[in-house]
Protein backbone atom coordinates (compact mmCIF):
# COMPACT_ATOMS: atom_id res chain seq x y z
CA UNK A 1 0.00 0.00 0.00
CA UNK A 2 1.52 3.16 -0.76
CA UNK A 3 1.71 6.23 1.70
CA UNK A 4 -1.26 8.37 -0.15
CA UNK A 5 -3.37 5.48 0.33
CA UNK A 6 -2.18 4.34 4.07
CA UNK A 7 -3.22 8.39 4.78
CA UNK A 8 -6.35 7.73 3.57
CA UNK A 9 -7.19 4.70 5.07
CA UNK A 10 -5.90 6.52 8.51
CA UNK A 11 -7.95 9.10 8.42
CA UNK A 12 -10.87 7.40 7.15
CA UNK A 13 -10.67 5.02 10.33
CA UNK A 14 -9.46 8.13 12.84
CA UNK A 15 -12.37 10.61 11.69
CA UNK A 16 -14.69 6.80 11.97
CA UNK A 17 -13.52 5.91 15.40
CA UNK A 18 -13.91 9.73 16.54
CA UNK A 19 -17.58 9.40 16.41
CA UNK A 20 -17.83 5.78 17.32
CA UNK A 21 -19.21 5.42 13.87
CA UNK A 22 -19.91 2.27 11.87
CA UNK A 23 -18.53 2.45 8.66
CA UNK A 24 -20.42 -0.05 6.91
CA UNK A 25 -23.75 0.08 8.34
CA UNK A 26 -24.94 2.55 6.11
CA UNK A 27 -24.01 1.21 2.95
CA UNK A 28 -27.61 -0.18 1.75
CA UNK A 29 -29.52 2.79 3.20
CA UNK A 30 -27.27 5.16 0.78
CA UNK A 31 -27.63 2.94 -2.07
CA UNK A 32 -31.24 3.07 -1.82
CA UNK A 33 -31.43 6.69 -0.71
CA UNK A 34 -29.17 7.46 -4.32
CA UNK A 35 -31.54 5.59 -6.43
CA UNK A 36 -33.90 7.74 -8.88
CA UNK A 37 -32.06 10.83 -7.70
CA UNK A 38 -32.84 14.23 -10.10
CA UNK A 39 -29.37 14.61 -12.18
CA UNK A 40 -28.50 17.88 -13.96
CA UNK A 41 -25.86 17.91 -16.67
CA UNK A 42 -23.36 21.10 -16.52
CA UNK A 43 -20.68 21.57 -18.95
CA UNK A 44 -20.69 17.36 -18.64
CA UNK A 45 -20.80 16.80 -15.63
CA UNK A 46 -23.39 14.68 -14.40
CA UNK A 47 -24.49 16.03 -10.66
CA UNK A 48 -26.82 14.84 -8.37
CA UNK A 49 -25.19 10.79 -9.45
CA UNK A 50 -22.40 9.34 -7.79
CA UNK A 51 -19.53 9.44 -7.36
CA UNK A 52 -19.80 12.12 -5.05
CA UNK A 53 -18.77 15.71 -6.63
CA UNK A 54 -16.57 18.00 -5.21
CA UNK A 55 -16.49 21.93 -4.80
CA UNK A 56 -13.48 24.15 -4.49
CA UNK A 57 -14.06 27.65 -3.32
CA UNK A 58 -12.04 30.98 -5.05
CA UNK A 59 -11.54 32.53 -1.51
CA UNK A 60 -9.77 35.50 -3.28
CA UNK A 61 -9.32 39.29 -2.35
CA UNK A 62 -8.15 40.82 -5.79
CA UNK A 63 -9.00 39.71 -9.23
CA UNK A 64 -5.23 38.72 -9.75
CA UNK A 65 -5.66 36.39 -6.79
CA UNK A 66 -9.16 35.07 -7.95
CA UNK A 67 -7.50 34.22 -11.70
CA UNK A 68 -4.33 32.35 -9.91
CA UNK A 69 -7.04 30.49 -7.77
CA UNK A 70 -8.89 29.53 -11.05
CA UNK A 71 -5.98 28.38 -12.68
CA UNK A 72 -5.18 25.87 -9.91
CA UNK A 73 -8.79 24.85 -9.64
CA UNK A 74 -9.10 24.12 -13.34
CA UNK A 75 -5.72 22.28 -13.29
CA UNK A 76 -6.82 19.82 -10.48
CA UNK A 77 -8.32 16.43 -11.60
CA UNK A 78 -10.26 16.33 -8.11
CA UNK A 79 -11.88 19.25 -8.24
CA UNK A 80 -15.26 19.01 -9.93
CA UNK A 81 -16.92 22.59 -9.58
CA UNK A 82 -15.29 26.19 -8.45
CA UNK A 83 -16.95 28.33 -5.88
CA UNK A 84 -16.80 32.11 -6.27
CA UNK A 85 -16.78 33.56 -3.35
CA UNK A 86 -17.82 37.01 -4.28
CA UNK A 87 -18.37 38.66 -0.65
CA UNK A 88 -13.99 37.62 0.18
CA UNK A 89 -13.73 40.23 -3.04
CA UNK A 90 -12.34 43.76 -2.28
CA UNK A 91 -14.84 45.35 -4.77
CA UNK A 92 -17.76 42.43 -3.86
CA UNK A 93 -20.27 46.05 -3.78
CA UNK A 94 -19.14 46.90 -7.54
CA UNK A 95 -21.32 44.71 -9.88
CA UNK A 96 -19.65 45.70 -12.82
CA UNK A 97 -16.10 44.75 -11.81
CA UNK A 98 -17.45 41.54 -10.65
CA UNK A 99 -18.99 40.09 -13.66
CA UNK A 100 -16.32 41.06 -15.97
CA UNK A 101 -13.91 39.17 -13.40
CA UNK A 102 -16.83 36.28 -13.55
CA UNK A 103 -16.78 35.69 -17.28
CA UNK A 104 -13.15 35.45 -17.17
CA UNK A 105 -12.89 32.84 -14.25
CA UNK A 106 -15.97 30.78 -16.59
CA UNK A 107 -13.39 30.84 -19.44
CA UNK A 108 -10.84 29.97 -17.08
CA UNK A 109 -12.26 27.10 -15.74
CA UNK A 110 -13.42 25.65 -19.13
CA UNK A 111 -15.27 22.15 -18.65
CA UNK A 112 -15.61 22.89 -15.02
CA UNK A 113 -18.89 24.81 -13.81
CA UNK A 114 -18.86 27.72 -11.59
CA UNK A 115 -21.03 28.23 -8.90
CA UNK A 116 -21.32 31.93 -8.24
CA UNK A 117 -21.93 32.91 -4.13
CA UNK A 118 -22.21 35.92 -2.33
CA UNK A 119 -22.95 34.56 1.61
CA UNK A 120 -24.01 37.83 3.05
CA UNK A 121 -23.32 38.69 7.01
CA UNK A 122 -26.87 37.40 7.89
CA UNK A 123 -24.83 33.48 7.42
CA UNK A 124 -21.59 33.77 8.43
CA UNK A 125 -20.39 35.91 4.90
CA UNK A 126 -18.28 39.59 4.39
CA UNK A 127 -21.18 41.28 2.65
CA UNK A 128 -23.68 43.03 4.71
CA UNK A 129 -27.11 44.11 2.12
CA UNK A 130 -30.50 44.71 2.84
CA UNK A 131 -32.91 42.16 0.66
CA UNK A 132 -33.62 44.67 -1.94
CA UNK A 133 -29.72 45.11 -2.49
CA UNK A 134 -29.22 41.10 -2.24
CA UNK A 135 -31.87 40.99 -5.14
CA UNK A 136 -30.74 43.92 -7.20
CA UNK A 137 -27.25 42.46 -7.19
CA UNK A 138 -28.33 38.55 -8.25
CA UNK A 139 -30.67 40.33 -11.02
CA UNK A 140 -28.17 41.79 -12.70
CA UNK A 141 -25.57 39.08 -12.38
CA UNK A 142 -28.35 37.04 -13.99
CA UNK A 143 -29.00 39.08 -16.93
CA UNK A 144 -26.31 37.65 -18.72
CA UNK A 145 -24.93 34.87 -16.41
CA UNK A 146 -21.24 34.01 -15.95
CA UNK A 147 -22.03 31.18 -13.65
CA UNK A 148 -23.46 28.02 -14.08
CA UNK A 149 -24.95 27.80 -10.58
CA UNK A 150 -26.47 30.17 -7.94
CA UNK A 151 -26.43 30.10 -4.13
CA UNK A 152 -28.76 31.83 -2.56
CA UNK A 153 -29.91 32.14 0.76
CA UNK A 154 -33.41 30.89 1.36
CA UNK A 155 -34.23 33.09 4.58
CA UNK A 156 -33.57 36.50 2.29
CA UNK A 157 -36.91 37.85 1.35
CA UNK A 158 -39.27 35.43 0.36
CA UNK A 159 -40.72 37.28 -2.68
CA UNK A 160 -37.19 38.28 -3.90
CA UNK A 161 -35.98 34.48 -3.14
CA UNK A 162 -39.06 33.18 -5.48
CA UNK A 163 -38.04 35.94 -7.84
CA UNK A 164 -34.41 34.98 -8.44
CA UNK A 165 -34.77 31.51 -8.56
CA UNK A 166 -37.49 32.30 -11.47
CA UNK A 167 -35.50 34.05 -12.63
CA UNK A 168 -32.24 31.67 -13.01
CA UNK A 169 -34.38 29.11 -14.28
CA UNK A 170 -35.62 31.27 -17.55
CA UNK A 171 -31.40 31.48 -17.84
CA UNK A 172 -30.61 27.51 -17.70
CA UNK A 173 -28.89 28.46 -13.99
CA UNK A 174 -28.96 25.85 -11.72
CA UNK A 175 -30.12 27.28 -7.87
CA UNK A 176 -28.00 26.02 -4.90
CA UNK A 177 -30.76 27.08 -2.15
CA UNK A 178 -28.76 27.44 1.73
CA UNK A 179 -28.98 27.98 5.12
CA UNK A 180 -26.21 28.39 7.51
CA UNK A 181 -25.77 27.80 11.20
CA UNK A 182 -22.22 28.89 12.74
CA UNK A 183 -23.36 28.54 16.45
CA UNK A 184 -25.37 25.47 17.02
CA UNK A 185 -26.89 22.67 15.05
CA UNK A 186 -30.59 22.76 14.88
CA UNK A 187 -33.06 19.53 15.66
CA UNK A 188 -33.18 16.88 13.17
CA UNK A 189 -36.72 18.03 11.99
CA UNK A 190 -35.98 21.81 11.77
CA UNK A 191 -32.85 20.51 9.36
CA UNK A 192 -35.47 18.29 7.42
CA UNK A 193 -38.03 21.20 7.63
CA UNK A 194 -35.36 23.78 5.98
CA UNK A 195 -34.21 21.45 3.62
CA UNK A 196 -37.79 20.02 2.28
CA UNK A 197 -38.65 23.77 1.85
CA UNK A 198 -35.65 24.40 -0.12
CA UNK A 199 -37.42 21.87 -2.39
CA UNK A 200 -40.54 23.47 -2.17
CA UNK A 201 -39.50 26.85 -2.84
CA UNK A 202 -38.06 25.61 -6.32
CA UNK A 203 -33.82 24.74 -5.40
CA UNK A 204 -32.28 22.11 -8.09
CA UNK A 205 -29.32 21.62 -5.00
CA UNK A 206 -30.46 21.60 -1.59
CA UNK A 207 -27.67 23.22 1.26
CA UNK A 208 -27.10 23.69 4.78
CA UNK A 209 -24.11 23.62 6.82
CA UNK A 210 -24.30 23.74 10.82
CA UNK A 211 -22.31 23.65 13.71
CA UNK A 212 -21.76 20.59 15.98
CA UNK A 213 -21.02 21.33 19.61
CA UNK A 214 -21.09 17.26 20.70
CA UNK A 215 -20.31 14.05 18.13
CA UNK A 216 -24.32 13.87 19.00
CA UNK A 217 -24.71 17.09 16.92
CA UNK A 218 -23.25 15.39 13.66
CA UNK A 219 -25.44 12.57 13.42
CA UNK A 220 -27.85 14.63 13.99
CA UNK A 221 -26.97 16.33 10.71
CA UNK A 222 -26.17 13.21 8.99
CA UNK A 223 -29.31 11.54 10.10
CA UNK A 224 -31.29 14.54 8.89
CA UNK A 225 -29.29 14.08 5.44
CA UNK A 226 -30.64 10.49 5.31
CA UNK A 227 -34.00 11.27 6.00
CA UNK A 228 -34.55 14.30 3.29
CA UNK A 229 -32.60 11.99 0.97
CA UNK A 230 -35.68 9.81 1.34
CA UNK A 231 -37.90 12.39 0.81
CA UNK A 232 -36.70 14.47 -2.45
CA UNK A 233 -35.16 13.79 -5.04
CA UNK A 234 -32.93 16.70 -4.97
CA UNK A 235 -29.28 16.80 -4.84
CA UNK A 236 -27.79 17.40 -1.40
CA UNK A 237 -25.11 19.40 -0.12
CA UNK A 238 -25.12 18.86 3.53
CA UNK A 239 -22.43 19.15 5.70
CA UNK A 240 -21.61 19.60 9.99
CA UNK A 241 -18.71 22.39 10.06
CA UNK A 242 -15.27 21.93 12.23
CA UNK A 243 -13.18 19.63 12.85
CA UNK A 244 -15.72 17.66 14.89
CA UNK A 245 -18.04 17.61 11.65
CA UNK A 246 -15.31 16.28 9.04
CA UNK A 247 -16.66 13.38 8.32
CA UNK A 248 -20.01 14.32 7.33
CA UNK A 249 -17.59 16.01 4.26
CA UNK A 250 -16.38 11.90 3.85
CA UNK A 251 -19.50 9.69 4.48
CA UNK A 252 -22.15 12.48 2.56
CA UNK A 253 -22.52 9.81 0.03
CA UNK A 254 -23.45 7.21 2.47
CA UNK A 255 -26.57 9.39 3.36
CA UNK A 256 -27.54 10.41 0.39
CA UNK A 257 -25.54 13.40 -0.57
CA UNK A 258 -24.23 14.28 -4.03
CA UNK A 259 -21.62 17.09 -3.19
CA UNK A 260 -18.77 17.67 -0.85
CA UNK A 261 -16.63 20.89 0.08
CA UNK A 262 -12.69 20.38 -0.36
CA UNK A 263 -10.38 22.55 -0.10
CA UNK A 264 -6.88 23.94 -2.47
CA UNK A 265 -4.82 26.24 -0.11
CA UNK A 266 -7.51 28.27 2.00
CA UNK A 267 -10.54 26.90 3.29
CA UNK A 268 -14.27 29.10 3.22
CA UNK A 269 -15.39 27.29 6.07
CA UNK A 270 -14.23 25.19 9.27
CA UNK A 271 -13.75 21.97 8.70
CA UNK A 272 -12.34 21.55 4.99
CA UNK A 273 -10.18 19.18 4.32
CA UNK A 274 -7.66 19.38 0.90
CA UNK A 275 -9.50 18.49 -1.87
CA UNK A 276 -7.49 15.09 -3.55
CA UNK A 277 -7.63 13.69 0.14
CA UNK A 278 -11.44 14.15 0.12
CA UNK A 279 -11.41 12.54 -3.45
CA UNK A 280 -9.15 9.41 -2.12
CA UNK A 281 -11.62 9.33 1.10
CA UNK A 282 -14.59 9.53 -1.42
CA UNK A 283 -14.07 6.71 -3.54
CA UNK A 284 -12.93 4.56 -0.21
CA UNK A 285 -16.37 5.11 0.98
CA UNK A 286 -19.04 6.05 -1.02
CA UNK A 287 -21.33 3.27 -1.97
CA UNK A 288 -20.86 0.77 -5.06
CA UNK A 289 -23.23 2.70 -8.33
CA UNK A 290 -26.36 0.91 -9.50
CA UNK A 291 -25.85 0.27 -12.49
């Protein structure tokens, strides 16, 4: 065995026995939970079907930085899809600057699809808008999209959140629909709750990323994940932040998930590991495809 896959295997049974967690109980659960799943094709990639895809976030300050980022991104055989962090940008407020910089990271990235994010202050972001601003902003990024996906926030404004999602779908933009938690996770059925109404309110991805204060708090997640995997056929992004919640980035597939957060250099969020490990850990665990 040689020593990329020894690491793997060691953290794949470290992050395991850290939680006391089973590593093969789930397997039939996800396999049935991943069965008749909604699939969208982006610049060919299949997601929503396994294997498990993963996301790299641009967590630039300056366009120069954002291009190098890109660069690296679209370089890396284990990163699947590139996260542009628009509220780390030193001009996020300047709409203008930020699309052209956009359409060059799309060309950039080339068969890889962008998802295009701005996580305001409300969730744990760097911008701070009112709902009318949030809107304003996504409406004109949308007028001649640069991205092939769309995060946004499902407890903004309901009429604006109806509106841009609308809106994305008249322009072939795929909607990422999230809710963050940085201090707590919630109860099981508030996570299913948020995530069902993703659904409801029209998301192709469904999102939300919480904080565990006890191992307790990440099954709870992960249970959650199982259970709304059961319920919708929707892609999931689900994940329980920190170092505690790591391996709800490694076992998503064994729940139900479809995407993971890795990391190349600087991580958006607590908890992200490098993004060829999470690959390795990936295809240790995930379940076997239907064919």
């Amino acid at each position: 065995m040689n020593s990329s896959k020894k690491l793997v295997k060691q953290l794949l049974i470290s992050t395991a026995l850290s939680l006391s967690l089973p590593m093969l109980s789930v397997t039939h659960a996800a396999e049935n939970a991943a069965m008749n799943k909604a699939t969208y094709v982006v610049k060919n990639l299949n997601i929503g079907d396994l294997p498990v895809k993963t996301i790299v976030p641009i967590t630039a300050k300056t366009k120069e930085q954002a291009i190098a980022q890109a660069k690296v991104i679209a370089a890396n055989k284990d990163a699947d899809i590139a996260e542009f962090r628009i509220d780390l940008l030193e001009f996020a407020s300047d709409t203008k600057q930020v699309i052209a910089l956009g359409q060059e990271l799309n060309q950039i990235l080339k068969d890889k699809p962008l998802l295009a994010t701005i996580r305001t202050s409300n969730e744990g972001g760097k911008l701070n808008v009112t709902d009318e601003q949030y809107a304003k902003i996504y409406s004109d990024y949308l007028k001649k999209p640069f991205m092939q996906l769309l995060d946004i926030e499902m407890f903004r404004d309901q009429a604006a959140v109806e509106k841009l999602t609308s809106l994305a779908h008249k322009k072939n933009v795929l909607v990422v629909m999230s809710n963050h938690d940085f201090d707590k996770t919630p109860s099981e059925q508030d996570i299913v709750n948020r995530l069902l109404k993703q659904d409801q309110m029209g998301a192709d991805i469904l999102k939300i990323a919480v904080m565990p204060k006890s191992k307790q708090d990440v099954f709870t997640l992960m249970n959650a994940t199982l259970k709304v995997s059961e319920q919708s056929k929707k892609p999931l992004l689900t994940m329980s932040m920190g170092r505690l919640g790591t391996v709800s980035r490694v076992s998503t597939a064994n729940m139900g998930g479809s995407l993971s957060f890795g990391m190349i250099g600087e991580a958006s969020a607590p908890g992200q590991i490098d993004v060829t490990a999470l690959k390795q850990i990936l295809k240790t665990v995930q379940p076997t495809q239907t064919p």
